[in-house]
C-alpha atoms as a PDB file:
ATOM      1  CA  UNK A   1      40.283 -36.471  33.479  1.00  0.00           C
ATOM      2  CA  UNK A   2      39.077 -32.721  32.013  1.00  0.00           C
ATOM      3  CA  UNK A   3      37.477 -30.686  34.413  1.00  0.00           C
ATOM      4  CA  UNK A   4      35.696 -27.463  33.862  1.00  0.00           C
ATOM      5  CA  UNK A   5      33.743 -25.086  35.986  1.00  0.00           C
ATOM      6  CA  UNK A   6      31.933 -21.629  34.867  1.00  0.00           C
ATOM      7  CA  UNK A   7      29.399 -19.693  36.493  1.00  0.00           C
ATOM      8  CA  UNK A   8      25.892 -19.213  34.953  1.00  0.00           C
ATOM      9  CA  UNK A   9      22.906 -17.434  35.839  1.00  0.00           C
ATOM     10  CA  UNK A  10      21.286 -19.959  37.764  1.00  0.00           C
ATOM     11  CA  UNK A  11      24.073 -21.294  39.307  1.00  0.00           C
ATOM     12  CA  UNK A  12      27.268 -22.826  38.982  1.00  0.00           C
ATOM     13  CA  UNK A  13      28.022 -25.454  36.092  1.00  0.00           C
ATOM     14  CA  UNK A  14      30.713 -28.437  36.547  1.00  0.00           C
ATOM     15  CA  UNK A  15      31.789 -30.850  33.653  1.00  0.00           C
ATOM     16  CA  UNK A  16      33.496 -33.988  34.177  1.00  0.00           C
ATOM     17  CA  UNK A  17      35.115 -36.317  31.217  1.00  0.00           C
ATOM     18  CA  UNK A  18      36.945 -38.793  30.896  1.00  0.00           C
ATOM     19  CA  UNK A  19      39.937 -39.422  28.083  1.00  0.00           C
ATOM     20  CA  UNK A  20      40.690 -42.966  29.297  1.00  0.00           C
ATOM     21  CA  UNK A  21      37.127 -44.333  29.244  1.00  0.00           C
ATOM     22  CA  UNK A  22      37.430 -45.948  25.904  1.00  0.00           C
ATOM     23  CA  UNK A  23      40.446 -47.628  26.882  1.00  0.00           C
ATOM     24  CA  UNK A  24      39.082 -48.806  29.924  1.00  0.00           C
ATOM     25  CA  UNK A  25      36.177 -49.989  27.987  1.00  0.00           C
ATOM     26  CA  UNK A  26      38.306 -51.775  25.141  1.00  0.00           C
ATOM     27  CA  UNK A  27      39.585 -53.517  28.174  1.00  0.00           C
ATOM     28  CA  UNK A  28      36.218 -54.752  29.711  1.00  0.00           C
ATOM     29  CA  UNK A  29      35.040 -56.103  25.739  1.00  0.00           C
ATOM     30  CA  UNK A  30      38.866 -57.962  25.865  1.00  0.00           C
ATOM     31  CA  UNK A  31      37.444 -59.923  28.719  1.00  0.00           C
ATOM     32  CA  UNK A  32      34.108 -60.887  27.585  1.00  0.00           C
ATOM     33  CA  UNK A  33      35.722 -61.985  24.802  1.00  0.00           C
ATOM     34  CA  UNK A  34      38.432 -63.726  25.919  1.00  0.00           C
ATOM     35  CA  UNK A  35      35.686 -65.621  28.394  1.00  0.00           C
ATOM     36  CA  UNK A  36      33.279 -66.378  25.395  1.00  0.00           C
ATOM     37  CA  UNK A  37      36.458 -68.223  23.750  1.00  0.00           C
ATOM     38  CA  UNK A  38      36.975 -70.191  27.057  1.00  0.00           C
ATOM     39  CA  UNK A  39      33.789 -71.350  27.195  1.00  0.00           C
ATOM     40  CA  UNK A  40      33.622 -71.896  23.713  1.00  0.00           C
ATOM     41  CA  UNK A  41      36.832 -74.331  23.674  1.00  0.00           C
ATOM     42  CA  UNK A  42      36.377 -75.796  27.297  1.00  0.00           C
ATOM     43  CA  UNK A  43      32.619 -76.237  27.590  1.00  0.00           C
ATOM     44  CA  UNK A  44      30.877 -77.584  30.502  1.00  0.00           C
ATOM     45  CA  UNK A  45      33.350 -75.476  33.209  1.00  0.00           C
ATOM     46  CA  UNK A  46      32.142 -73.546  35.723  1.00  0.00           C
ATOM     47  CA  UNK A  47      33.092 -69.869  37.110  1.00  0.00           C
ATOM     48  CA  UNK A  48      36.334 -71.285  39.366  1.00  0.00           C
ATOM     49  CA  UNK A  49      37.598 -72.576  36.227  1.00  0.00           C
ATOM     50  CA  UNK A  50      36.918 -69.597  34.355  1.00  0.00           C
ATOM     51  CA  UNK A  51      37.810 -67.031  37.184  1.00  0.00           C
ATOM     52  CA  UNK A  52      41.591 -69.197  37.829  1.00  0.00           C
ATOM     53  CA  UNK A  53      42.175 -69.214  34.024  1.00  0.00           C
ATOM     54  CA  UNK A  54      41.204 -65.606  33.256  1.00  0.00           C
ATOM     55  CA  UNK A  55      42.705 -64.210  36.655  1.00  0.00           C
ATOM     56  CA  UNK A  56      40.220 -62.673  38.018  1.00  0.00           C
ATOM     57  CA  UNK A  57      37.260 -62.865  40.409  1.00  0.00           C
ATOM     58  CA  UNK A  58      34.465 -65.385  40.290  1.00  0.00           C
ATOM     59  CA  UNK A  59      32.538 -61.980  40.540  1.00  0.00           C
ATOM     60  CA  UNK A  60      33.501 -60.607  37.277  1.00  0.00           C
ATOM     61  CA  UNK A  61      33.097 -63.800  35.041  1.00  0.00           C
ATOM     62  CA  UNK A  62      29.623 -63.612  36.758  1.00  0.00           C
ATOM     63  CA  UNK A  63      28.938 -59.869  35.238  1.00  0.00           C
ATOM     64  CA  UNK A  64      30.898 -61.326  32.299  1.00  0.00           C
ATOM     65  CA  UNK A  65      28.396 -64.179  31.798  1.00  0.00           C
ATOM     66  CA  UNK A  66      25.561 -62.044  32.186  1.00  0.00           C
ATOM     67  CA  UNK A  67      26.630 -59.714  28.967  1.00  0.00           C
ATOM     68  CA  UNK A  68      27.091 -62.813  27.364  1.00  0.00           C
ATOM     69  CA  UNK A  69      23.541 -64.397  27.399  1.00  0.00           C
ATOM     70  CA  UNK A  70      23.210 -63.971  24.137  1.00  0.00           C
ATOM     71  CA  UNK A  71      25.724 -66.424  23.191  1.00  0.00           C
ATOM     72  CA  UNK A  72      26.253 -68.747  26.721  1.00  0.00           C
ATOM     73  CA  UNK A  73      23.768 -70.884  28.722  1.00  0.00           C
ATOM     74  CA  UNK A  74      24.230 -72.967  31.494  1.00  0.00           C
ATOM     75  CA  UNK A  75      23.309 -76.840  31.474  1.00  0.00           C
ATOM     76  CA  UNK A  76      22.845 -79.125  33.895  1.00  0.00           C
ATOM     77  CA  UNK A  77      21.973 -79.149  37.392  1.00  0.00           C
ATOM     78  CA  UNK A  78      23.609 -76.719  40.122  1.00  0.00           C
ATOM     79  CA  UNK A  79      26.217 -79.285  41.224  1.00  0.00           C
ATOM     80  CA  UNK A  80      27.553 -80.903  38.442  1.00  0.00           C
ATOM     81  CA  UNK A  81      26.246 -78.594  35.546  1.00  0.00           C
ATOM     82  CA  UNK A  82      28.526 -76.159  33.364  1.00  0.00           C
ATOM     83  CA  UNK A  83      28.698 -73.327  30.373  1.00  0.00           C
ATOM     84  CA  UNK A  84      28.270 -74.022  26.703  1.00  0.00           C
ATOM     85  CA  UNK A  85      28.737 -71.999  23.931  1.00  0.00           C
ATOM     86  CA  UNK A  86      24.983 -71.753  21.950  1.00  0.00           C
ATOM     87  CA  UNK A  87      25.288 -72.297  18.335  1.00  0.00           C
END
């Protein structure tokens, strides 16, 4: 992380920024990725599957999902229902 500070006229002015952001990004896209490709070749799963295969919480697949609307809906009812890949 930079960090500078200077003094103005009106004040004082503090920047922030961040170096590692794009990697930390990079690593977000990975995992919508790598979840689009789950769903794609295991369709009809739900987020347990998703979260225990990925290795990570049922939370995050949800956010995951949610970028993905584009390309994923959900069929079926609440209980027995799962993901699929839209073509």
């Amino acid at each position: 992380m930079k960090f500078e500070y200077r003094n103005e006229s009106y004040g004082f002015f503090a920047e922030f920024s961040y170096t590692e952001q794009k990697k930390i990004l990079k690593v977000l896209n990975e995992g919508v990725n790598l979840l689009y490709k789950l769903i794609k070749n295991n369709p009809n799963k739900r987020t347990p599957y998703f979260s225990s295969e990925l290795k990570t919480s049922i939370k995050n697949i949800e956010r995951w999902i949610k970028q993905l609307k584009e390309k994923v809906e959900y069929r079926g009812s609440a209980k027995t229902g799962g993901y699929f890949a839209r073509e």
